[in-house]
C-alpha atoms as a PDB file:
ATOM      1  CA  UNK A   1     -73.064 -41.331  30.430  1.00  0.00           C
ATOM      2  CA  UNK A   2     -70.876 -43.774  32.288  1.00  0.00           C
ATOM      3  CA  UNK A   3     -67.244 -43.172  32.235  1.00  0.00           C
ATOM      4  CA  UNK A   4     -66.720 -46.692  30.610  1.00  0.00           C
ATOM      5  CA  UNK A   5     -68.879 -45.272  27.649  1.00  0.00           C
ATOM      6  CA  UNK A   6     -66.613 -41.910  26.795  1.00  0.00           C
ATOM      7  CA  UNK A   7     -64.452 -43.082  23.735  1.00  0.00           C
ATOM      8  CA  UNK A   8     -60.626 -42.444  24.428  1.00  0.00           C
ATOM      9  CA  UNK A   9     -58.470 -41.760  21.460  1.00  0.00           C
ATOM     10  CA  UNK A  10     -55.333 -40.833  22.456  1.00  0.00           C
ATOM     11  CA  UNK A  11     -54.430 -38.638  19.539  1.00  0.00           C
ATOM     12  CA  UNK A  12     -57.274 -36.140  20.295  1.00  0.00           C
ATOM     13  CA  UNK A  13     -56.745 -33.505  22.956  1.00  0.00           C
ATOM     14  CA  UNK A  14     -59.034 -33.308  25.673  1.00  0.00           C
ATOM     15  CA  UNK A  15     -59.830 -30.749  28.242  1.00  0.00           C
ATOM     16  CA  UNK A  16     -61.731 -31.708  31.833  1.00  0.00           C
ATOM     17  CA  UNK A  17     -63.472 -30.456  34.616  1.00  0.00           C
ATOM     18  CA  UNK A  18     -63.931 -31.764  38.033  1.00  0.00           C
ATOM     19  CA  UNK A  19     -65.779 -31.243  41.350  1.00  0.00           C
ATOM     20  CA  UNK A  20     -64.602 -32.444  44.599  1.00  0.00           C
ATOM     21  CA  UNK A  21     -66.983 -31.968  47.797  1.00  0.00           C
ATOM     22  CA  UNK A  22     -65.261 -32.195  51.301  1.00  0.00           C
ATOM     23  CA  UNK A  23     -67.129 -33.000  54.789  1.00  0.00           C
ATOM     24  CA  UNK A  24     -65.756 -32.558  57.797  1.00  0.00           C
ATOM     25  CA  UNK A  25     -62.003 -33.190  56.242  1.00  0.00           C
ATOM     26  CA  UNK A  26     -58.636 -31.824  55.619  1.00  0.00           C
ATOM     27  CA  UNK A  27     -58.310 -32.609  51.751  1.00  0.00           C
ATOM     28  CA  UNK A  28     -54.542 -31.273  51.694  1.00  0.00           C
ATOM     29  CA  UNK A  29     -52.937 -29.735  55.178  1.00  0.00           C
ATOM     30  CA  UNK A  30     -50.483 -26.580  54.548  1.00  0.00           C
ATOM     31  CA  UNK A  31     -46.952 -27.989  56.110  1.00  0.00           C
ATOM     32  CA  UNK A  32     -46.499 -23.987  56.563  1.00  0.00           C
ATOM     33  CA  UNK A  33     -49.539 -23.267  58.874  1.00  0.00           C
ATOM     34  CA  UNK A  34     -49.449 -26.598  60.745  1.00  0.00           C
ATOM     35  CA  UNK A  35     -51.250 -28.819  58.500  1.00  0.00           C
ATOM     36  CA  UNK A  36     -54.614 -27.173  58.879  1.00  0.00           C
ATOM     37  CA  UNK A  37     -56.174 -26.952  55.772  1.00  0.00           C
ATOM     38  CA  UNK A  38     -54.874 -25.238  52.814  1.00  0.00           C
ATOM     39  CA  UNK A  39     -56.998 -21.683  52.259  1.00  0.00           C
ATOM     40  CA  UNK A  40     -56.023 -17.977  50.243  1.00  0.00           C
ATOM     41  CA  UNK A  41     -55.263 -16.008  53.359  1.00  0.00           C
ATOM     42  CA  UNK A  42     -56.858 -12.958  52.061  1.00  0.00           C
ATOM     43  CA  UNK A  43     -60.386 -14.613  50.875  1.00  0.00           C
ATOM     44  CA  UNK A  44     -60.517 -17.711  52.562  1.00  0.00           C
ATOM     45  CA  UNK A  45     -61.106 -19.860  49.709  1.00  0.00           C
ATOM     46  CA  UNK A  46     -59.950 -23.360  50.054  1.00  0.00           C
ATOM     47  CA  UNK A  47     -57.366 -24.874  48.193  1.00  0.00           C
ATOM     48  CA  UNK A  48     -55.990 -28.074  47.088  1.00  0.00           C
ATOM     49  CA  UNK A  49     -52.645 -28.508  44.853  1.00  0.00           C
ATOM     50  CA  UNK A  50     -52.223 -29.864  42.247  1.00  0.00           C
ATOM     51  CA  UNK A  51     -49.225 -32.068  43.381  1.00  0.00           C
ATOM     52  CA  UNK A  52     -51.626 -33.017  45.828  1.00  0.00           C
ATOM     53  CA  UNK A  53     -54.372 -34.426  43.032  1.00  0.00           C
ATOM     54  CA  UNK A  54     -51.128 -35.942  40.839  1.00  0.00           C
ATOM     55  CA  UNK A  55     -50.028 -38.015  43.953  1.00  0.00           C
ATOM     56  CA  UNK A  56     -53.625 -39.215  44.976  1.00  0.00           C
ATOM     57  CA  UNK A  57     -53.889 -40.158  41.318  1.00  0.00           C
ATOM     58  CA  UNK A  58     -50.517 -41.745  41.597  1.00  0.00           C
ATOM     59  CA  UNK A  59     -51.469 -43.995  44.802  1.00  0.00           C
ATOM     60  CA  UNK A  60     -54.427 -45.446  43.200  1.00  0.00           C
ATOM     61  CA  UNK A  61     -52.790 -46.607  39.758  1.00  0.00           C
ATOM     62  CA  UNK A  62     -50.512 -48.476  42.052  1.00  0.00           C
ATOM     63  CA  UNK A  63     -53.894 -50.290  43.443  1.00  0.00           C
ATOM     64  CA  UNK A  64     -55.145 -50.536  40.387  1.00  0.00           C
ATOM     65  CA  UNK A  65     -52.076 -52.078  38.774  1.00  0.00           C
ATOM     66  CA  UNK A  66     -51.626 -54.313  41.466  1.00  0.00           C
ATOM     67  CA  UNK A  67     -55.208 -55.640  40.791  1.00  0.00           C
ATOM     68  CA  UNK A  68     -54.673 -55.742  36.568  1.00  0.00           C
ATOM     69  CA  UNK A  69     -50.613 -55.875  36.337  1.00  0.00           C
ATOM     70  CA  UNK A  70     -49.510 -54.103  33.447  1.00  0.00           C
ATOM     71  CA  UNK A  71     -45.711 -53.626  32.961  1.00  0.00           C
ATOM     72  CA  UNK A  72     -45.658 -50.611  31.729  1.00  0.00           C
ATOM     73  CA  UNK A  73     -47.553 -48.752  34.509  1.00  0.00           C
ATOM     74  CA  UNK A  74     -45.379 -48.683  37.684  1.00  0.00           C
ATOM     75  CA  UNK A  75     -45.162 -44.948  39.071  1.00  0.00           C
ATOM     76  CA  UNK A  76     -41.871 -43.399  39.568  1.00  0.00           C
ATOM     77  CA  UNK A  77     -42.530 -40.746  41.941  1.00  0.00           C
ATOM     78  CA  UNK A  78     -43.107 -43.175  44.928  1.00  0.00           C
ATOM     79  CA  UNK A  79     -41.438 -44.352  48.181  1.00  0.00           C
ATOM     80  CA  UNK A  80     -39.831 -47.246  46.803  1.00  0.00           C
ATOM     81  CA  UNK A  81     -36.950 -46.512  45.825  1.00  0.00           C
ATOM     82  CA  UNK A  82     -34.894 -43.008  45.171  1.00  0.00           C
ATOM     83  CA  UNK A  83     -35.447 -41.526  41.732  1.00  0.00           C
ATOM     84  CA  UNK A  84     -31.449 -41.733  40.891  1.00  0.00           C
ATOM     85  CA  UNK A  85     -31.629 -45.501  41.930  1.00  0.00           C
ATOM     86  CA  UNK A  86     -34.684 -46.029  39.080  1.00  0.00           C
ATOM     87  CA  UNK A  87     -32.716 -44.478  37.167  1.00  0.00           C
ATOM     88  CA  UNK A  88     -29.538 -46.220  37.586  1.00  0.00           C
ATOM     89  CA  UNK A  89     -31.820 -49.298  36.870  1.00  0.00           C
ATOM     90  CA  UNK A  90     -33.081 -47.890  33.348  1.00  0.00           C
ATOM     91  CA  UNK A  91     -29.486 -47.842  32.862  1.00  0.00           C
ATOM     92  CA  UNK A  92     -28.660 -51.439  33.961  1.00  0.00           C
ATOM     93  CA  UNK A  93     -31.569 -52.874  31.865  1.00  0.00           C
ATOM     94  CA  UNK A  94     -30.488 -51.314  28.943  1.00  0.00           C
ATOM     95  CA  UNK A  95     -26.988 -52.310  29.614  1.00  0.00           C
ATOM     96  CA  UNK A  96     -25.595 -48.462  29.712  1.00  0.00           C
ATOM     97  CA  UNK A  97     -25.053 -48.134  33.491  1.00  0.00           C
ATOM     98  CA  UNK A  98     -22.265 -45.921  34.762  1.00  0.00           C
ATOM     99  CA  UNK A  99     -20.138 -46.410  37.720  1.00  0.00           C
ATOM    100  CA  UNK A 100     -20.282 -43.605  40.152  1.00  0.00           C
ATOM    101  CA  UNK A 101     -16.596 -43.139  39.627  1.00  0.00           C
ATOM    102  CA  UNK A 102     -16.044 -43.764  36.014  1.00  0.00           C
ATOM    103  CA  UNK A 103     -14.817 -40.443  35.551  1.00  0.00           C
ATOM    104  CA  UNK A 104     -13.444 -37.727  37.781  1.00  0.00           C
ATOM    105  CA  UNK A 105     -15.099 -34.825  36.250  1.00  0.00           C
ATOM    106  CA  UNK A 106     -17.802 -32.723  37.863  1.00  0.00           C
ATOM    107  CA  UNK A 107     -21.455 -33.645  37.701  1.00  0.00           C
ATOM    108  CA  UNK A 108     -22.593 -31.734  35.162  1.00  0.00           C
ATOM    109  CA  UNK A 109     -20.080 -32.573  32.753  1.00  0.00           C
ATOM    110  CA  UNK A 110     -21.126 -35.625  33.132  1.00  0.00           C
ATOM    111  CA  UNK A 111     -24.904 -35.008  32.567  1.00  0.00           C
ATOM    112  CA  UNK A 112     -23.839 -32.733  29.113  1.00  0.00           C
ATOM    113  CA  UNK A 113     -21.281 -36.010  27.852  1.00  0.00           C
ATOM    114  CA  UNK A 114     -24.278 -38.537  28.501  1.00  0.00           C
ATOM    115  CA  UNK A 115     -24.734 -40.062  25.044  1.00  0.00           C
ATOM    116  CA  UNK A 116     -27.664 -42.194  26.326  1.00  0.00           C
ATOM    117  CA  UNK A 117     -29.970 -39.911  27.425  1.00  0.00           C
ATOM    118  CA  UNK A 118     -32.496 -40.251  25.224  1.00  0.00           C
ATOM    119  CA  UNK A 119     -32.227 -44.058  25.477  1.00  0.00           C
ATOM    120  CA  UNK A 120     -32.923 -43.672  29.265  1.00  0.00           C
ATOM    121  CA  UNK A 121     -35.595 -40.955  28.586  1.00  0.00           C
ATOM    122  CA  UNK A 122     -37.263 -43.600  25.915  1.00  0.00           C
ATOM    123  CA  UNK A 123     -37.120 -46.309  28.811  1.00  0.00           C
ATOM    124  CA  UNK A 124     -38.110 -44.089  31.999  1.00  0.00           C
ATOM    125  CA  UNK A 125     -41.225 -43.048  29.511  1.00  0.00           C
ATOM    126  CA  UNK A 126     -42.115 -46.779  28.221  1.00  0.00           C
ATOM    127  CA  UNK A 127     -42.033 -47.859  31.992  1.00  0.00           C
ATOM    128  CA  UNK A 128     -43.355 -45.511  34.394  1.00  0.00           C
ATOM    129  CA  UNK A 129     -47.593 -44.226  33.835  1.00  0.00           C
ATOM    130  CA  UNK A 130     -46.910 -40.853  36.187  1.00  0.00           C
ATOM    131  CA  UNK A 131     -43.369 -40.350  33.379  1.00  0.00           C
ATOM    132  CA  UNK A 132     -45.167 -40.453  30.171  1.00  0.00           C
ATOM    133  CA  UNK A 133     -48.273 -38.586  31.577  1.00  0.00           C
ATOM    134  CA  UNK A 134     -47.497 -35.844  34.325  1.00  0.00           C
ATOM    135  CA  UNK A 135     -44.217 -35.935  33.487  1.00  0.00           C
ATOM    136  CA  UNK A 136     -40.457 -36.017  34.869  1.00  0.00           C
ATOM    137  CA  UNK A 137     -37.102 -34.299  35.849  1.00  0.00           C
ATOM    138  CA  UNK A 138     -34.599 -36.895  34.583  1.00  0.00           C
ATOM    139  CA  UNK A 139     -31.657 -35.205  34.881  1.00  0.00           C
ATOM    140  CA  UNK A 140     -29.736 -36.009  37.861  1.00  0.00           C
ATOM    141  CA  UNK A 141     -27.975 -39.108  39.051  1.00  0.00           C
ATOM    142  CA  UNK A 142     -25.473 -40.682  37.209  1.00  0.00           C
ATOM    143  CA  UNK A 143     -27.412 -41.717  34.695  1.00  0.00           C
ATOM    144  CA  UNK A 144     -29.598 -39.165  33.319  1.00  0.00           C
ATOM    145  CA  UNK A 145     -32.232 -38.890  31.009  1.00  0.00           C
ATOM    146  CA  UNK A 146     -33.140 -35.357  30.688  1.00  0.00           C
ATOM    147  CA  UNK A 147     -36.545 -34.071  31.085  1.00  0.00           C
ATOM    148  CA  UNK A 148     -40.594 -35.194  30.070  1.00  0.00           C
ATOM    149  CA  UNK A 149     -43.380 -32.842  29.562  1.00  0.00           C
ATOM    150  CA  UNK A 150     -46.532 -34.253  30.453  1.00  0.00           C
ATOM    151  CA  UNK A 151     -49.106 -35.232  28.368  1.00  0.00           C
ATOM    152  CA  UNK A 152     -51.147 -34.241  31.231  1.00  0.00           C
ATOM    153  CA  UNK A 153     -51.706 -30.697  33.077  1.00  0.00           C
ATOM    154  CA  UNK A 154     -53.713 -30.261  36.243  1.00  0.00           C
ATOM    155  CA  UNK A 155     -55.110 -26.602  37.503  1.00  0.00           C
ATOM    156  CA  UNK A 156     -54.872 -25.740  41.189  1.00  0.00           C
ATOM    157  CA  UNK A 157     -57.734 -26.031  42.737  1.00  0.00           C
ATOM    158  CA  UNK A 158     -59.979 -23.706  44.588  1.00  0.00           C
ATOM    159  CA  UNK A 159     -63.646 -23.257  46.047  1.00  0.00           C
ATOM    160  CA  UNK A 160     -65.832 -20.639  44.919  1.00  0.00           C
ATOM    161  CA  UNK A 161     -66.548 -19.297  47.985  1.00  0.00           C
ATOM    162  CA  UNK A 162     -65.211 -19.175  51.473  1.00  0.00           C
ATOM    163  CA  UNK A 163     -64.870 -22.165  53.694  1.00  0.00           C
ATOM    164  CA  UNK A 164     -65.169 -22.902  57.568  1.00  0.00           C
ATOM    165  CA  UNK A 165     -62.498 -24.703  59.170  1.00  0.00           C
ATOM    166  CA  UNK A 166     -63.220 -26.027  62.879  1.00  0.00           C
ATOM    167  CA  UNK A 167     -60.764 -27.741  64.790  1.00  0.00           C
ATOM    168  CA  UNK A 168     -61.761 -30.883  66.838  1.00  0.00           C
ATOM    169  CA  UNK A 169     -59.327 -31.621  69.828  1.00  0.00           C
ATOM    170  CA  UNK A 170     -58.700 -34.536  71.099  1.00  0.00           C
ATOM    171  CA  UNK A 171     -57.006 -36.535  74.222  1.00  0.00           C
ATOM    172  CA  UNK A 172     -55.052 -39.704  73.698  1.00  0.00           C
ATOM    173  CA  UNK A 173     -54.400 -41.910  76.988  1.00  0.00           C
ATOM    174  CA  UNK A 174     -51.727 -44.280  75.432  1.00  0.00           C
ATOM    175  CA  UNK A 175     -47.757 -42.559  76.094  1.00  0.00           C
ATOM    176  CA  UNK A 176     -45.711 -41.687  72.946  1.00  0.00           C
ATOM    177  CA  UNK A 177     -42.825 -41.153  74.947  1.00  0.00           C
ATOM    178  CA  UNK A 178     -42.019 -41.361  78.438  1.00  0.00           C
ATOM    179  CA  UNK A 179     -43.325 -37.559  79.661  1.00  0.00           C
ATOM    180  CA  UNK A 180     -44.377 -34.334  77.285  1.00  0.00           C
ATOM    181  CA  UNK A 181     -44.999 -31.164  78.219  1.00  0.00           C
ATOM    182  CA  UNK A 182     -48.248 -31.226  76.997  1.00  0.00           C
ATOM    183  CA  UNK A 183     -49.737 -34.124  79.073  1.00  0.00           C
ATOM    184  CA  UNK A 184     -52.100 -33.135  81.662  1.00  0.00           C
ATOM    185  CA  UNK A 185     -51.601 -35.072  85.478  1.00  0.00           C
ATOM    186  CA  UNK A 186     -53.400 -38.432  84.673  1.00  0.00           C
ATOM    187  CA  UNK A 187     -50.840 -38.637  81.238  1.00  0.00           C
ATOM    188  CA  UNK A 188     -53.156 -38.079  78.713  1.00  0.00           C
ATOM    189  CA  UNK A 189     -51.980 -36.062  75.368  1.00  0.00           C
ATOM    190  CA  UNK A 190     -53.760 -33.653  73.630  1.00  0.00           C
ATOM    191  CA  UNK A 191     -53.930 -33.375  69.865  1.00  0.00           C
ATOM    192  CA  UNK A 192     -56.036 -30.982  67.030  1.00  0.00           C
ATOM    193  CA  UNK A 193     -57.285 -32.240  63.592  1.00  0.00           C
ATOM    194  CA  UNK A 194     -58.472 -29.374  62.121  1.00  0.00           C
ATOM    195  CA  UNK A 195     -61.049 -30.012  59.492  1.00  0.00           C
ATOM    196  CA  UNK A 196     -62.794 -28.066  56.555  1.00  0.00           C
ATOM    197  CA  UNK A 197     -66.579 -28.354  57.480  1.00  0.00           C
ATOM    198  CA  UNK A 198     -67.998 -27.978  53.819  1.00  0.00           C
ATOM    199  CA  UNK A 199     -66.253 -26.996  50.878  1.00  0.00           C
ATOM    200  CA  UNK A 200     -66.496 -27.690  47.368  1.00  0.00           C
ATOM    201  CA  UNK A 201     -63.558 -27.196  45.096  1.00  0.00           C
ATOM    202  CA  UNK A 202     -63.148 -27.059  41.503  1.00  0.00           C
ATOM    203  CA  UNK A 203     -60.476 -28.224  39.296  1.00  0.00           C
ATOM    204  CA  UNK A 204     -60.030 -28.481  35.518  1.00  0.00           C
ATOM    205  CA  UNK A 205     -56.840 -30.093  33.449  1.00  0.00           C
ATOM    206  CA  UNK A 206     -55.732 -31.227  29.946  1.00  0.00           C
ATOM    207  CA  UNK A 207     -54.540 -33.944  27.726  1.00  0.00           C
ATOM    208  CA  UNK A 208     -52.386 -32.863  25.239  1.00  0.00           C
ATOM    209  CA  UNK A 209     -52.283 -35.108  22.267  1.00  0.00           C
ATOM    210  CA  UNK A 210     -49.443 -33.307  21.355  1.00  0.00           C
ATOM    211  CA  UNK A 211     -47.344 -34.476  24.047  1.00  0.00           C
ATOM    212  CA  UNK A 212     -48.771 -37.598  24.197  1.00  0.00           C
ATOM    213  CA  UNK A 213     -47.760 -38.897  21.409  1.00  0.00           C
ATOM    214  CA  UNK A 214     -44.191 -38.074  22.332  1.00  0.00           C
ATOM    215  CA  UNK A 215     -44.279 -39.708  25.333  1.00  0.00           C
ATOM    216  CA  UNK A 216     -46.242 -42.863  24.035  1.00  0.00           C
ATOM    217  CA  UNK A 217     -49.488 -42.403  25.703  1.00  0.00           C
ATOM    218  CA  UNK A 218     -51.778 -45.253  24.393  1.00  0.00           C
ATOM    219  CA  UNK A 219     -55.599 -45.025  24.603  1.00  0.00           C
ATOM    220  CA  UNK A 220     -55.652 -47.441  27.863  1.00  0.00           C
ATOM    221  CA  UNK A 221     -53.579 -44.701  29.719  1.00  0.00           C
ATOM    222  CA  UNK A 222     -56.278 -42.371  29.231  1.00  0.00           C
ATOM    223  CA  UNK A 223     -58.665 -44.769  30.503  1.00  0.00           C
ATOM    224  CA  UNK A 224     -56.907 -45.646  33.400  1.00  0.00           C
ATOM    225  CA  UNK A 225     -56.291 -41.943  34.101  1.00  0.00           C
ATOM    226  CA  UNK A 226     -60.062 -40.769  34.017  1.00  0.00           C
ATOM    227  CA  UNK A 227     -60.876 -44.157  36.025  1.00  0.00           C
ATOM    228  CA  UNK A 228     -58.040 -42.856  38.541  1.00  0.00           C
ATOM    229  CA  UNK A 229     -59.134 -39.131  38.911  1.00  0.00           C
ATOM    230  CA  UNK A 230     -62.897 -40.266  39.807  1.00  0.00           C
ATOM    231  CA  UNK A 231     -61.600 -42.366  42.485  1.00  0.00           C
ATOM    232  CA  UNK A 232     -58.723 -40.842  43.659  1.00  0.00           C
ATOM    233  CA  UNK A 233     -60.035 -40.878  47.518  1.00  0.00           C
ATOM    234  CA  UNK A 234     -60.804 -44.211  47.982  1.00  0.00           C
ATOM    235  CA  UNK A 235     -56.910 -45.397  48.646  1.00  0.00           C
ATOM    236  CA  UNK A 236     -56.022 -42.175  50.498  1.00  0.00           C
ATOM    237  CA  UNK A 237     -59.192 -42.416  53.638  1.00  0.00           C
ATOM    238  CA  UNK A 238     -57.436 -41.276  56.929  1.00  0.00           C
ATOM    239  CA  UNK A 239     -59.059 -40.164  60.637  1.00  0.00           C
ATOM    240  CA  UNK A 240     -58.765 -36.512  59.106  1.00  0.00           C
ATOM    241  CA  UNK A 241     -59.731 -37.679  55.020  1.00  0.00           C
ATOM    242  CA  UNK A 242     -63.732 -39.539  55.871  1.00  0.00           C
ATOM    243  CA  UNK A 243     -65.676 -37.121  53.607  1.00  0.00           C
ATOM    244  CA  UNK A 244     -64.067 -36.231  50.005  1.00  0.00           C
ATOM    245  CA  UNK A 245     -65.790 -37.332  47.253  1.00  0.00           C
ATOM    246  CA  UNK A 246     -65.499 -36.562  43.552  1.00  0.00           C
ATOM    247  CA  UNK A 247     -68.662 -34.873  42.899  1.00  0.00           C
ATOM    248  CA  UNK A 248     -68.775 -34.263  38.933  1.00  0.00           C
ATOM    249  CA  UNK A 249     -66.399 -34.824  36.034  1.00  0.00           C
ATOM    250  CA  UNK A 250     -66.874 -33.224  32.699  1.00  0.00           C
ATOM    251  CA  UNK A 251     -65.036 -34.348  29.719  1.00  0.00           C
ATOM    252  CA  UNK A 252     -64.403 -31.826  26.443  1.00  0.00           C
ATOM    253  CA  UNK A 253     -62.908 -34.038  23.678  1.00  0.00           C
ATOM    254  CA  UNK A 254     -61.268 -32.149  20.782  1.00  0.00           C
ATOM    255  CA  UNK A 255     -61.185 -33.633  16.688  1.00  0.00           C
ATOM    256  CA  UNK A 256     -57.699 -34.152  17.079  1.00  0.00           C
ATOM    257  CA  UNK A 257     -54.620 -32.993  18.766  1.00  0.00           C
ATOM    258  CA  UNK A 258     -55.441 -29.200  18.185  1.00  0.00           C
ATOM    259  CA  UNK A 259     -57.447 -27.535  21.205  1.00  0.00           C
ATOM    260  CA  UNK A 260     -60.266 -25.022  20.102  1.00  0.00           C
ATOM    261  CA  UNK A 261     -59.122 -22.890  23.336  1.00  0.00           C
ATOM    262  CA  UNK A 262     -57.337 -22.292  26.282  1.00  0.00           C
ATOM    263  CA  UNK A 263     -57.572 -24.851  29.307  1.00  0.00           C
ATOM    264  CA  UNK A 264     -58.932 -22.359  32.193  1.00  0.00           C
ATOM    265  CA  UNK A 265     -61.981 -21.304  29.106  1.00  0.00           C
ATOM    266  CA  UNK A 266     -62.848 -24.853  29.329  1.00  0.00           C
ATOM    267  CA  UNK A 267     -62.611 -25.414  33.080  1.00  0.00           C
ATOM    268  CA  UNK A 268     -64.697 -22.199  33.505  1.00  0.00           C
ATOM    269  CA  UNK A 269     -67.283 -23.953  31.810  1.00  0.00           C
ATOM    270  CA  UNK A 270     -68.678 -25.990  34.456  1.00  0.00           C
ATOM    271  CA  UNK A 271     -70.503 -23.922  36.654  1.00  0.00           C
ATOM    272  CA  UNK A 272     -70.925 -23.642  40.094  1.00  0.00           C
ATOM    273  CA  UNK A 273     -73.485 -20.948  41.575  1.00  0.00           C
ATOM    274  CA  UNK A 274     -74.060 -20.148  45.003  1.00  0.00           C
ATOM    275  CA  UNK A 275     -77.178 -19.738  46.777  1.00  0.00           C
ATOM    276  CA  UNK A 276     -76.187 -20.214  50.735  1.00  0.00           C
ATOM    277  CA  UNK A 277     -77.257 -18.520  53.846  1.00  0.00           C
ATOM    278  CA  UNK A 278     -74.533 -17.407  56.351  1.00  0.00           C
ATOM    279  CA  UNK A 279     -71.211 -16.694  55.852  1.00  0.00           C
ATOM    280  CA  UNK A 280     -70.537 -20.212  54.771  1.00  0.00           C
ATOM    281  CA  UNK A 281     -72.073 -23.149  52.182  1.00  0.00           C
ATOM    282  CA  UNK A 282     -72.839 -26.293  53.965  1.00  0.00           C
ATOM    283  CA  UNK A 283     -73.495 -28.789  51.838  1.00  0.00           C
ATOM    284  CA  UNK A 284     -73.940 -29.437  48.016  1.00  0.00           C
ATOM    285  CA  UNK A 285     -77.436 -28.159  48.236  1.00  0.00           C
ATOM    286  CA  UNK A 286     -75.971 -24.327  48.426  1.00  0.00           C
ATOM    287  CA  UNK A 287     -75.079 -24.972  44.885  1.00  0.00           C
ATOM    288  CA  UNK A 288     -76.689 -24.920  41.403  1.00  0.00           C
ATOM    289  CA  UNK A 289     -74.278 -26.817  38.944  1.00  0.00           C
ATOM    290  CA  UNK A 290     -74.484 -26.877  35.013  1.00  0.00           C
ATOM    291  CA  UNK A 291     -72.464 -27.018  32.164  1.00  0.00           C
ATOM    292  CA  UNK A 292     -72.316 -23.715  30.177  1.00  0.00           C
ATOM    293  CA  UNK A 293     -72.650 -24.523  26.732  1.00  0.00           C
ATOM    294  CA  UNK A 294     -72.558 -21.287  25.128  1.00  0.00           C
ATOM    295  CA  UNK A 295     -70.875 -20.602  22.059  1.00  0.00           C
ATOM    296  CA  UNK A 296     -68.996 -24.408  22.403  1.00  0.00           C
ATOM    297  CA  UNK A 297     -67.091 -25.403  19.145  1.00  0.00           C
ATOM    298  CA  UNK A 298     -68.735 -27.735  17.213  1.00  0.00           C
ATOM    299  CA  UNK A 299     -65.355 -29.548  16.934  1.00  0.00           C
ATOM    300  CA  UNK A 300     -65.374 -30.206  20.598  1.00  0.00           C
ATOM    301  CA  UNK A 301     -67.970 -33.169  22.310  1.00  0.00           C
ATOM    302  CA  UNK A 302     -69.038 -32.846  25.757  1.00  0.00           C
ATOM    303  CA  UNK A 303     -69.550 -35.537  28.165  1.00  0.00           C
ATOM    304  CA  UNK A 304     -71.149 -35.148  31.344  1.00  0.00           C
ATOM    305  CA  UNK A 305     -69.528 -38.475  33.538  1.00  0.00           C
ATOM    306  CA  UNK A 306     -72.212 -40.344  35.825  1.00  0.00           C
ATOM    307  CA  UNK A 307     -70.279 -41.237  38.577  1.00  0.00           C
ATOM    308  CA  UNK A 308     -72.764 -42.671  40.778  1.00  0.00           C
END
């Protein structure tokens, strides 16, 4: 089944799982181990965040909406402007904006006498895609707006089995800077991209119906969410990014807003077993994937997404 073809209702809850292959990329570096790729230290499982997945999802709405405008779809968390300053503007459009020094008390006395939160929490929500469905802190600035709980959750995630990382290096003739200690005597620089070699990692999520319809999430949210997820990778290529591709999506829509189940029961249902030789898979081949449907609700429909 296409994606087009999955019926969204945005008063049902829905649960989702997702594969993502990676070739000869670095699908999220770790800032703490010089951006090589992110791995469990002990097993060597890769690893991808799920800040990471929320912001890919993020950049390509912005494509998207730039394509189809929609007004209520910009994305707050973004480099635009600071998150105080969107704020400020709720504030402005709705013609409650504070001066910074209005009042000489402390901060958070002024974030507990702020009558018109909840008119800059309606705004930021009716305004902003990434507000009403991941989610937002709203409570700083000088115009708060308290807090959001997204509609929608994302796992962590993580490959089933270990992955190789290799690390090509490189020398760059062009200068950055007049002389580095790590030029060699004709000037050249040396640099590393370390890269996962094969890995396939598995992620699962929700939609909470729930808290979607406190935040306002509409049916075409949903749509542009699922649309978003599937091609998350194609506005975020890079020399070190070439080979990450979603692989599988698997969508588990509940009768209403009520789940039949926890989220990680449902993300454990797509299966991924491993049939390599080595220490390490290779390629997509090294896997047998299915959807376990054992013992499934009859509440819940399942549909399998044919991406390409």
């Amino acid at each position: 089944m296409r994606l087009c073809e999955v019926p969204m209702d945005s008063n049902c809850t829905y649960d989702f799982a997702f594969l993502v292959s990676c070739d000869y990329s670095n699908p999220n570096g770790d800032p703490d181990f010089d951006n090589r790729p992110r791995t469990n230290y002990e097993t060597e499982h890769g690893e991808i965040t799920s800040e990471c997945i929320k912001r890919k999802i993020r950049d390509r709405v912005v494509f998207l909406n730039e394509m189809n405008p929609r007004e209520d779809c910009d994305i707050f968390i973004r480099e635009n402007k600071t998150l105080n300053e969107k704020m400020d503007d709720a504030a402005e459009a709705l013609g409650l904006s504070k001066k910074k020094n209005d009042s000489d008390t402390d901060e958070k006395k002024t974030k507990a006498k702020n009558k018109n939160a909840d008119k800059i929490n309606e705004y930021m929500r009716n305004h902003y895609f990434d507000v009403r469905t991941f989610g937002a802190v709203l409570s700083t600035g000088n115009n708060p707006g308290g807090q959001v709980t997204g509609a929608i959750q994302l796992s962590e995630m993580t490959t089933p089995d270990p992955v190789q990382i290799t690390t090509f290096k490189h020398t760059r003739k062009a200068k950055t800077v007049e002389k580095k200690e790590d030029e060699d005597k004709t000037g050249s620089v040396f640099s590393e991209k370390p890269v996962v070699v094969f890995g396939l990692y598995k992620g699962n999520g929700r939609y909470s119906a729930y808290y979607g319809k406190q935040n306002g999430v509409t049916n075409d949210d949903l749509k542009l969410f699922f649309k978003s997820l599937v091609a998350m990778f194609d506005n975020d290529m890079s020399a070190c990014r070439t080979g990450l591709v979603v692989e599988k999506l698997v969508i588990f829509k509940h009768k209403d807003e009520e789940s039949t189940g926890p989220m990680k029961k449902y993300g454990e249902r797509l299966v991924t077993e491993s049939h390599y030789e080595g220490d390490y898979p290779q390629s997509m081949k090294d896997y047998n994937i299915y959807v376990n449907m054992e013992n499934i609700s009859d509440d819940v429909e399942v549909f399998e997404v044919d991406l390409y």
